[in-house]
Protein backbone atom coordinates (compact mmCIF):
# COMPACT_ATOMS: atom_id res chain seq x y z
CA UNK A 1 82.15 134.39 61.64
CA UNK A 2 79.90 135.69 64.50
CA UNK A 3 79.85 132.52 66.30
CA UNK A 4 83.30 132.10 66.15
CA UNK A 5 83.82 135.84 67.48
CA UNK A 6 81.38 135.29 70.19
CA UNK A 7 83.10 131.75 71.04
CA UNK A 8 86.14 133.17 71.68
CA UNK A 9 84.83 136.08 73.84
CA UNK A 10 83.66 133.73 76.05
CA UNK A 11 86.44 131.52 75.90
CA UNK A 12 89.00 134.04 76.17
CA UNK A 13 86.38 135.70 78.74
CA UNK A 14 86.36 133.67 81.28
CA UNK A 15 90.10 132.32 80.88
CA UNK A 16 90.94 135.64 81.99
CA UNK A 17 88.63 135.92 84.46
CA UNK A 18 89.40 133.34 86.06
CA UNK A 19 93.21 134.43 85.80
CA UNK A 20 92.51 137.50 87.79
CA UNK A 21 89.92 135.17 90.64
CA UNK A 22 93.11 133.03 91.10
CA UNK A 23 95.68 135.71 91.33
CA UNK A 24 93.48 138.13 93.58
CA UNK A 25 93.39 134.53 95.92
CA UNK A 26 97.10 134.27 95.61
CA UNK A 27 97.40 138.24 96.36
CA UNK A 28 95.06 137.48 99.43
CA UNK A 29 97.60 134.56 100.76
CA UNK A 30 100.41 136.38 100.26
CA UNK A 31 99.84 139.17 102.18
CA UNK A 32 98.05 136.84 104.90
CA UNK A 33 101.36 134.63 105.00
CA UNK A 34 103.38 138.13 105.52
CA UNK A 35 101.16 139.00 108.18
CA UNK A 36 100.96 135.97 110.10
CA UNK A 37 104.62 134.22 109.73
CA UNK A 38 103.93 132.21 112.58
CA UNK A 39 101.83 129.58 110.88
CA UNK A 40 103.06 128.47 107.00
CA UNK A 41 98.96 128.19 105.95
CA UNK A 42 98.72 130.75 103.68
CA UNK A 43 101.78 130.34 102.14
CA UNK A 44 100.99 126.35 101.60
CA UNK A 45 97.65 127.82 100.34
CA UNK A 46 99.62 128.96 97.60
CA UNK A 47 99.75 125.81 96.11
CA UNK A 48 95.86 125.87 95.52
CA UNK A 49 96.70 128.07 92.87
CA UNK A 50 96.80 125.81 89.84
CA UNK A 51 93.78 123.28 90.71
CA UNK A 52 91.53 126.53 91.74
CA UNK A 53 92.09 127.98 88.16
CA UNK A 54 91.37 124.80 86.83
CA UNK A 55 87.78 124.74 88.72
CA UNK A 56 86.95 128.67 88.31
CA UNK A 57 88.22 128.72 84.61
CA UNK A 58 85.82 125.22 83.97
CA UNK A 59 82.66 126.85 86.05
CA UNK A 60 82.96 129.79 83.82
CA UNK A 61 83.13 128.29 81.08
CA UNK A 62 80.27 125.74 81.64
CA UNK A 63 77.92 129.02 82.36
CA UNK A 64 79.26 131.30 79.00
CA UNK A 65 79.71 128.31 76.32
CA UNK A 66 75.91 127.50 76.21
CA UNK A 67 75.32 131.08 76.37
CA UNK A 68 77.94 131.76 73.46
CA UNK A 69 76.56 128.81 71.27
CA UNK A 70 73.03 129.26 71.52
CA UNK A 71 71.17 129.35 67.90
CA UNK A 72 74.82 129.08 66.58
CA UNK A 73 74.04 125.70 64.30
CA UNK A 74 76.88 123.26 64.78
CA UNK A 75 78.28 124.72 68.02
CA UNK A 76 74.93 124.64 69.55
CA UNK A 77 74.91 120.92 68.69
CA UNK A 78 78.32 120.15 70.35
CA UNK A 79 76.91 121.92 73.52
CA UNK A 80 76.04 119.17 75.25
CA UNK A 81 79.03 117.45 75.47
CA UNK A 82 81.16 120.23 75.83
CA UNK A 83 79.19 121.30 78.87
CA UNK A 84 79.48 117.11 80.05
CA UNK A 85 83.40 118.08 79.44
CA UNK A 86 84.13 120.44 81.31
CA UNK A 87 81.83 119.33 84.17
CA UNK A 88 84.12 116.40 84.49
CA UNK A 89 86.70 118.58 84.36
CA UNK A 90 85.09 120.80 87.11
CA UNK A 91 85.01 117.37 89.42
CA UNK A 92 88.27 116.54 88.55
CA UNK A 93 89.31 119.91 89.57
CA UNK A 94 87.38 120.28 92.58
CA UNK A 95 88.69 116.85 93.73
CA UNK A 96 92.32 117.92 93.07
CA UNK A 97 91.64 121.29 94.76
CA UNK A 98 90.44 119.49 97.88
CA UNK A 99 93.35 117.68 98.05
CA UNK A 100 95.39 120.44 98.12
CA UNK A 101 93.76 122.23 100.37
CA UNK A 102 93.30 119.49 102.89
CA UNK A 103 97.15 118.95 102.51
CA UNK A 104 98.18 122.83 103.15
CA UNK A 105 96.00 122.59 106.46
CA UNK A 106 97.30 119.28 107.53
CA UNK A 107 100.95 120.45 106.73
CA UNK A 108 100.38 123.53 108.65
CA UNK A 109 98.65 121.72 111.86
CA UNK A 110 102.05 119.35 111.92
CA UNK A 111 104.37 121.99 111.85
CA UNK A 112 103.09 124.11 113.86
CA UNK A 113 102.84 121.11 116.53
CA UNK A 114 106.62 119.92 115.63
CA UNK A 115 107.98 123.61 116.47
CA UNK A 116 106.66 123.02 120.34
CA UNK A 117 106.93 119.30 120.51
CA UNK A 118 110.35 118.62 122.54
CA UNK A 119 109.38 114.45 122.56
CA UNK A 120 111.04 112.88 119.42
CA UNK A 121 109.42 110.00 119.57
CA UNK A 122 105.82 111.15 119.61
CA UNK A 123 106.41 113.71 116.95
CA UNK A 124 107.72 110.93 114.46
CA UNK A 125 104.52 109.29 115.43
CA UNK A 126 102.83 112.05 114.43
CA UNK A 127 104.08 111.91 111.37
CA UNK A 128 103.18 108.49 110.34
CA UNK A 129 99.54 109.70 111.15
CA UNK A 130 99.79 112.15 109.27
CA UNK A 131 101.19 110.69 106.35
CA UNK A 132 98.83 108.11 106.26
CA UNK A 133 95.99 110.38 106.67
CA UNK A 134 96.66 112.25 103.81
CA UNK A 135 96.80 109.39 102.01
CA UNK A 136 93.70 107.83 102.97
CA UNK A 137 91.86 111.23 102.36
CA UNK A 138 93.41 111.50 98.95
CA UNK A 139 92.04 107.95 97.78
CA UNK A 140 88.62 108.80 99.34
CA UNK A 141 88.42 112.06 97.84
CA UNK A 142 89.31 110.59 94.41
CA UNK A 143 86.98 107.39 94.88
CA UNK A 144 84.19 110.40 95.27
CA UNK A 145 85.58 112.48 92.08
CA UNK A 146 85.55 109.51 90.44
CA UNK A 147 81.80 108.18 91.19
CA UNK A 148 80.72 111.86 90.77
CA UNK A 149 82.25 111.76 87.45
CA UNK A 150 80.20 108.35 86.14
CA UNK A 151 76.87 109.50 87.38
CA UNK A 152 77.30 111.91 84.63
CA UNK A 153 76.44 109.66 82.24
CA UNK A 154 72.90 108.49 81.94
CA UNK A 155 73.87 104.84 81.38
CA UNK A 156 75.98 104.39 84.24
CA UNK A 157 73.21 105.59 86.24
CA UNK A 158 70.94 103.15 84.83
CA UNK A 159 73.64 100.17 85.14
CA UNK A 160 74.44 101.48 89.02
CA UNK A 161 70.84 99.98 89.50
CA UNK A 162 71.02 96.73 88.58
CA UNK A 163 74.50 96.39 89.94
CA UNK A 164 73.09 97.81 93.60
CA UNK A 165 70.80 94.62 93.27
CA UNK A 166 74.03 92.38 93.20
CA UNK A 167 75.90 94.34 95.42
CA UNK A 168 76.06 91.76 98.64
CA UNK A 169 77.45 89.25 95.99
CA UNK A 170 80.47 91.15 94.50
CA UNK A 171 81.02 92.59 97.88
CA UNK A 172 81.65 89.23 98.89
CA UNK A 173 83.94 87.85 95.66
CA UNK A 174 85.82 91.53 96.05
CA UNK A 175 86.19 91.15 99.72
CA UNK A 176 88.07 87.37 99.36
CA UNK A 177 89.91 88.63 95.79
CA UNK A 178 91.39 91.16 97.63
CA UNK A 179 91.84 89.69 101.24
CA UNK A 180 95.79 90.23 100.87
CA UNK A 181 95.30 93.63 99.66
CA UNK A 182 92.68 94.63 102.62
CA UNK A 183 94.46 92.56 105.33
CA UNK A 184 97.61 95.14 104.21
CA UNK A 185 95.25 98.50 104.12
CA UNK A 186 93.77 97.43 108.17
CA UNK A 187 97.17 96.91 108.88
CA UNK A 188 98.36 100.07 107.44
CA UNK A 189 95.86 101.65 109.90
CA UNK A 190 97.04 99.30 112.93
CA UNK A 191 100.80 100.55 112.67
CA UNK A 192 99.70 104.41 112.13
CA UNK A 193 97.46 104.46 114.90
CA UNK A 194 98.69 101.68 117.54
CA UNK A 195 102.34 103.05 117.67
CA UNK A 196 103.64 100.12 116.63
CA UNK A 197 106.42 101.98 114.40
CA UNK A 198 106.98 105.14 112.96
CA UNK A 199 108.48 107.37 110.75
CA UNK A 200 112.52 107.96 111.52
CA UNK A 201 112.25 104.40 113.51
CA UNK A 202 115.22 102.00 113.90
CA UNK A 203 114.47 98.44 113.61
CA UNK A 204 115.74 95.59 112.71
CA UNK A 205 114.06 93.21 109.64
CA UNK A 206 115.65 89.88 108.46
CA UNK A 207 118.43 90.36 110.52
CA UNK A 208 119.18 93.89 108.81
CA UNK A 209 119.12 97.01 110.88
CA UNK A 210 117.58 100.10 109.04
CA UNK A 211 115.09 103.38 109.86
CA UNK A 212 111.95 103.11 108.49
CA UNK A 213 111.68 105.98 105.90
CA UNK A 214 108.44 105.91 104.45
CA UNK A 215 105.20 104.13 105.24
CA UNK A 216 101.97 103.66 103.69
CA UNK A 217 98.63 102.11 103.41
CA UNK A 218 100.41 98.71 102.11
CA UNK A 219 103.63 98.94 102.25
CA UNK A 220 106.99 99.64 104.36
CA UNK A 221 110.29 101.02 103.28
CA UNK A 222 112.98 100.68 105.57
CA UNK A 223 116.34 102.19 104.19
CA UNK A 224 119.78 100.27 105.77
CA UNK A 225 122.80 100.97 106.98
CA UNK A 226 124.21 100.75 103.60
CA UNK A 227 121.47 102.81 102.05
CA UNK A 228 119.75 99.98 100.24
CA UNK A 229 115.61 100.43 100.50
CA UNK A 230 114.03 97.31 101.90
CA UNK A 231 109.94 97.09 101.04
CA UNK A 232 107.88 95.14 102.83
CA UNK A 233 104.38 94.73 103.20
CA UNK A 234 103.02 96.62 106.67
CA UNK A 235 101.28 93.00 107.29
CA UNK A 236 104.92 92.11 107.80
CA UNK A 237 104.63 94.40 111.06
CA UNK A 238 101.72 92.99 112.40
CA UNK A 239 102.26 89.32 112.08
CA UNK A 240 106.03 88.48 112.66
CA UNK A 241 108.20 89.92 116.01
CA UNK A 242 110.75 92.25 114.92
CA UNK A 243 112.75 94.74 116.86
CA UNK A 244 112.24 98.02 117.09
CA UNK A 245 115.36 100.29 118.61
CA UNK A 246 113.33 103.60 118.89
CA UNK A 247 110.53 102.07 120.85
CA UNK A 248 110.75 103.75 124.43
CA UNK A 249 113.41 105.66 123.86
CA UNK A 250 117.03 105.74 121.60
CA UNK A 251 119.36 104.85 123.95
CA UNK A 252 120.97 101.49 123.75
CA UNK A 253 123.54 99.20 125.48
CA UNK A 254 125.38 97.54 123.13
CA UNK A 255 128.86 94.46 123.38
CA UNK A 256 132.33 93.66 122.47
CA UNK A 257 133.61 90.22 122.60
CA UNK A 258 137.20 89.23 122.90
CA UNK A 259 138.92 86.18 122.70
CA UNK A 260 142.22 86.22 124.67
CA UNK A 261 144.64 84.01 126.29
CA UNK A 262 144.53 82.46 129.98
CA UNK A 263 147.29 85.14 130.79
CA UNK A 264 145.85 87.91 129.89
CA UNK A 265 145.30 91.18 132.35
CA UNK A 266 141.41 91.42 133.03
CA UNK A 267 142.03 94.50 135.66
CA UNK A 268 144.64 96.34 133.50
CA UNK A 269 142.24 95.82 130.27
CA UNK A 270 139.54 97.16 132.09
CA UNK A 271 140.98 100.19 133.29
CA UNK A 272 142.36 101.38 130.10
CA UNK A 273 139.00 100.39 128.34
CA UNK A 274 137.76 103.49 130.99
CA UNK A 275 140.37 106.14 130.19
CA UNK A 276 139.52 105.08 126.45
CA UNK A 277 136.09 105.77 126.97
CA UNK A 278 136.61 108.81 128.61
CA UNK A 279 137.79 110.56 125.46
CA UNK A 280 135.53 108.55 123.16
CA UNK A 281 132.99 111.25 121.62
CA UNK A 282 130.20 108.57 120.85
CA UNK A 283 130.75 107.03 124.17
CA UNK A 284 127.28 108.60 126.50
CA UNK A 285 129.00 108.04 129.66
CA UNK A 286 125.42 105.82 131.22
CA UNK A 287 127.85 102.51 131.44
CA UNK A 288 130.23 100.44 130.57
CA UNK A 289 132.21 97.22 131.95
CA UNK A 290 134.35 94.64 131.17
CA UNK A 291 134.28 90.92 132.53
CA UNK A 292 135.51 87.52 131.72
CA UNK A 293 132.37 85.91 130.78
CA UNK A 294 133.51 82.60 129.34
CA UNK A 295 136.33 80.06 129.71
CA UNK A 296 137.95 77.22 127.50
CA UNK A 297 140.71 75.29 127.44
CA UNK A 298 142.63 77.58 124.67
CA UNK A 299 141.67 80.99 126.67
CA UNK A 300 138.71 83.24 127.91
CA UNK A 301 136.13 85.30 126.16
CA UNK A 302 136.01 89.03 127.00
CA UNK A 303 133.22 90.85 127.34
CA UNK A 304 133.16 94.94 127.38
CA UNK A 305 129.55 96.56 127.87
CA UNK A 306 129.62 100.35 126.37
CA UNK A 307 126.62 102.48 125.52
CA UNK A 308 125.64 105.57 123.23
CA UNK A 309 122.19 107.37 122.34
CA UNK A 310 121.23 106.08 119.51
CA UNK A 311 122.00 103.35 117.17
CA UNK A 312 124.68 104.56 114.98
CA UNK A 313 127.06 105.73 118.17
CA UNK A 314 126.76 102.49 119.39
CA UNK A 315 127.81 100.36 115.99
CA UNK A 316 130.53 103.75 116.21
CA UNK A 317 131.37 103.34 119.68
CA UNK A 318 131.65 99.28 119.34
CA UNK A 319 134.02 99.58 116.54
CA UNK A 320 136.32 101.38 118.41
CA UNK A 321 136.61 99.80 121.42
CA UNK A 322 137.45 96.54 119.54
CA UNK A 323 139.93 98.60 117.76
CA UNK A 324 141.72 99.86 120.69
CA UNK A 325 141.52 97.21 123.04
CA UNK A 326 142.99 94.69 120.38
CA UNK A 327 145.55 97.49 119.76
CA UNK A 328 146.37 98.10 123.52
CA UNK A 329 146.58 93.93 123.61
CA UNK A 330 149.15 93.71 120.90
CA UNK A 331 151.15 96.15 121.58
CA UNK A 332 151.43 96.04 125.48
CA UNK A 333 150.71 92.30 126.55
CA UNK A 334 150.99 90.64 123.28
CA UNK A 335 151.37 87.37 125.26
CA UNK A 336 147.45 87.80 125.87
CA UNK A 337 146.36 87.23 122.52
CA UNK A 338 144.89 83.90 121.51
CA UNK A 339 147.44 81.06 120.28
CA UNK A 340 147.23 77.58 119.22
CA UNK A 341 150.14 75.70 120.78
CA UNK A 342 151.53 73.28 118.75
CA UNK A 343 154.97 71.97 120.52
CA UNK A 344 154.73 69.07 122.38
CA UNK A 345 154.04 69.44 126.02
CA UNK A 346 157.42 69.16 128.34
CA UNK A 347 157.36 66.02 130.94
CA UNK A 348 158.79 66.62 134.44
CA UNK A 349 162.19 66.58 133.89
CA UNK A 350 162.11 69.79 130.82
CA UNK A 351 162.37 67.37 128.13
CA UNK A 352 159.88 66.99 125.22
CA UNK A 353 158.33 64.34 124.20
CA UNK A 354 157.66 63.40 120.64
C-alpha cells in the first residue's frame, strides 16, 4: 500500500508540476505577445505548449519514479524500463518541441518580412523557402529523435558497429534504390532555392494552366482553372520546359482570332474594339490592336491584341472581346461574317450556270 501511495505522489507530483512549468511559460508568452504586438513570436510560442509538457512532465518523472520505487519489490524491478520509457518519450518530446519551436520563429521571421515586402514575386519566393525549410528541418530533426531513440538500446548499439563496417556498401545499394527518390529531394532544393517557381505561381503543365499551390521536397501540386489538383514530381520542373506566367512579372498580352468575310470593316472593327475596351474593367489599358493577319480565299483572319495584369483578366478580358466583337459583327455588318457560298457563280451576261 506504501508503494502504491508513494507511486502516485510522484506521479501525480510531477504531472502537476509540470502543469504549472507549462502554464507559467504560457503566462510568460502571453503577456510578451501583449507587449510586443508587432511581431506574432510569442503568441506562435504558444503552440509549444503541449510538446513542452510532454518533455517537462517525462524529465520529472524519469528523476521521481526511481526515487519512488526504490526497495519497493516489483516496482523497483520494472524501473528500468519505465525509466527507458519515458526517456524515449523525453526524445520524442524534445524532437516534437523543436519542431515547434523552430516553426513559431520561422513563421514569425516570414511575416514580419511579408508586412514590409511591397515585391510579390519575391515574397512568394520566400515562401517556397520557407516551406521547404521547415520541412527539411522537420525530417532532420526526426531522423536525429529517431537515432537518439535506438542508441537506447544496448543491442542496437552493438549492431550500429558492425553495420558502420558495411556502411560504403549499403550507401551505395541505397543511393541507386533510391536514385528516383533523391534525384526528386535535389530537385526539391533546385526549385526552392534557384527561383525556378514558387508558391502562388501561374504556369502552364501539359497544356493546362494552373498556380502552383503547394510544393515540397518531391512533389508539386498545381491547382487549375477548374480547381482540379495536378501532382507532379518537382523533377518534372527541372527536366522538361514549361511556362511559367509569374516569372518576371504578372502582366501578360494575350489574342483574339476572328474569322470574317472579305467585306468586312477592319477600321470600323477596330475602333469600336477601343471604345469597348475603354469601359472594359479587366482591360489594363498597356495595349491593344487589331489587324488582318491572314487571308484565304473564303475570308480573312482577325487578330485583336488586348492585355490585363494577371492571368485570369486576360482569359476575362479575351472572352469578352470575342463576345462583343462577334456581337457588334452580327448585328451591325452581318454581311462580314464568314459564309460558304454555294450558288453557282454568274457568267458575264447575269445568268447562272448550272
Amino acid at each position: 500500500m506504501e508503494s502504491l501511495v508513494r507511486l502516485a505522489v510522484s506521479v501525480g507530483g510531477s504531472a502537476l508540476a509540470a502543469l504549472v512549468v507549462c502554464r507559467a511559460a504560457d503566462l510568460l508568452a502571453r503577456f510578451a505577445d501583449a507587449r510586443h504586438p508587432e511581431t506574432p513570436l510569442w503568441g506562435l510560442l504558444r503552440r509549444c505548449r503541449t510538446p513542452l509538457y510532454v518533455v517537462v512532465l517525462a524529465a520529472l518523472l524519469r528523476w521521481s519514479y526511481p526515487v519512488a520505487a526504490s526497495g519497493q519489490g516489483p516496482w523497483d524491478d520494472r524501473a528500468e524500463v519505465v525509466s527507458r520509457v519515458l526517456l524515449l518519450c523525453l526524445i520524442g518530446g524534445g524532437a516534437w518541441l523543436t519542431v515547434r519551436t523552430v516553426a513559431a520563429v520561422v513563421e514569425s521571421s516570414y511575416t514580419r518580412y511579408a508586412g514590409r515586402a511591397r515585391d510579390a514575386a519575391r515574397l512568394r519566393r520566400v515562401r517556397t523557402q520557407v516551406t521547404l525549410i521547415m520541412r527539411v528541418v522537420s525530417v532532420a530533426v526526426g531522423v536525429l529523435a529517431a537515432a537518439a531513440a535506438l542508441v537506447t538500446f544496448p543491442s542496437f548499439r552493438t549492431l550500429g558497429t558492425s553495420l558502420l563496417a558495411s556502411a560504403g556498401i549499403i550507401g551505395i545499394v541505397a543511393g541507386v534504390a533510391a536514385q528516383s527518390t533523391l534525384g526528386n529531394l535535389f530537385a526539391g532544393f533546385q526549385i526552392a532555392f534557384g527561383d525556378m517557381v514558387r508558391i502562388g505561381d501561374t504556369v502552364v503543365v501539359d497544356g493546362e494552366w494552373g498556380v502552383v499551390e503547394e510544393v515540397t521536397l518531391t512533389f508539386l501540386t498545381v491547382r487549375t482553372w477548374d480547381e482540379r489538383r495536378v501532382t507532379l514530381p518537382v523533377s518534372y520542373f527541372t527536366s522538361r520546359p514549361f511556362e511559367n506566367w509569374s516569372r518576371g512579372g504578372a502582366q501578360m498580352t494575350g489574342s483574339v482570332f476572328l474569322h470574317c468575310d472579305h467585306t468586312t470593316p477592319v477600321a470600323l472593327a477596330r475602333a469600336h474594339l477601343r471604345e469597348f475596351l475603354a469601359t472594359c474593367a479587366t482591360w489594363d489599358g498597356r495595349a491593344w490592336d487589331l489587324a488582318v493577319t491572314d487571308t484565304s480565299p473564303t475570308g480573312i483572319t482577325v487578330r485583336a491584341i488586348v492585355t490585363a495584369k494577371d492571368a485570369d483578366d486576360l482569359w476575362t478580358t479575351r472572352c469578352a472581346v470575342r463576345e462583343e466583337l462577334v456581337a457588334w459583327l452580327a448585328r451591325e455588318h452581318p454581311g462580314s461574317l464568314p459564309k460558304v457560298v454555294t450558288a453557282p457563280a454568274p457568267d458575264a451576261s447575269g445568268v447562272h450556270r448550272e
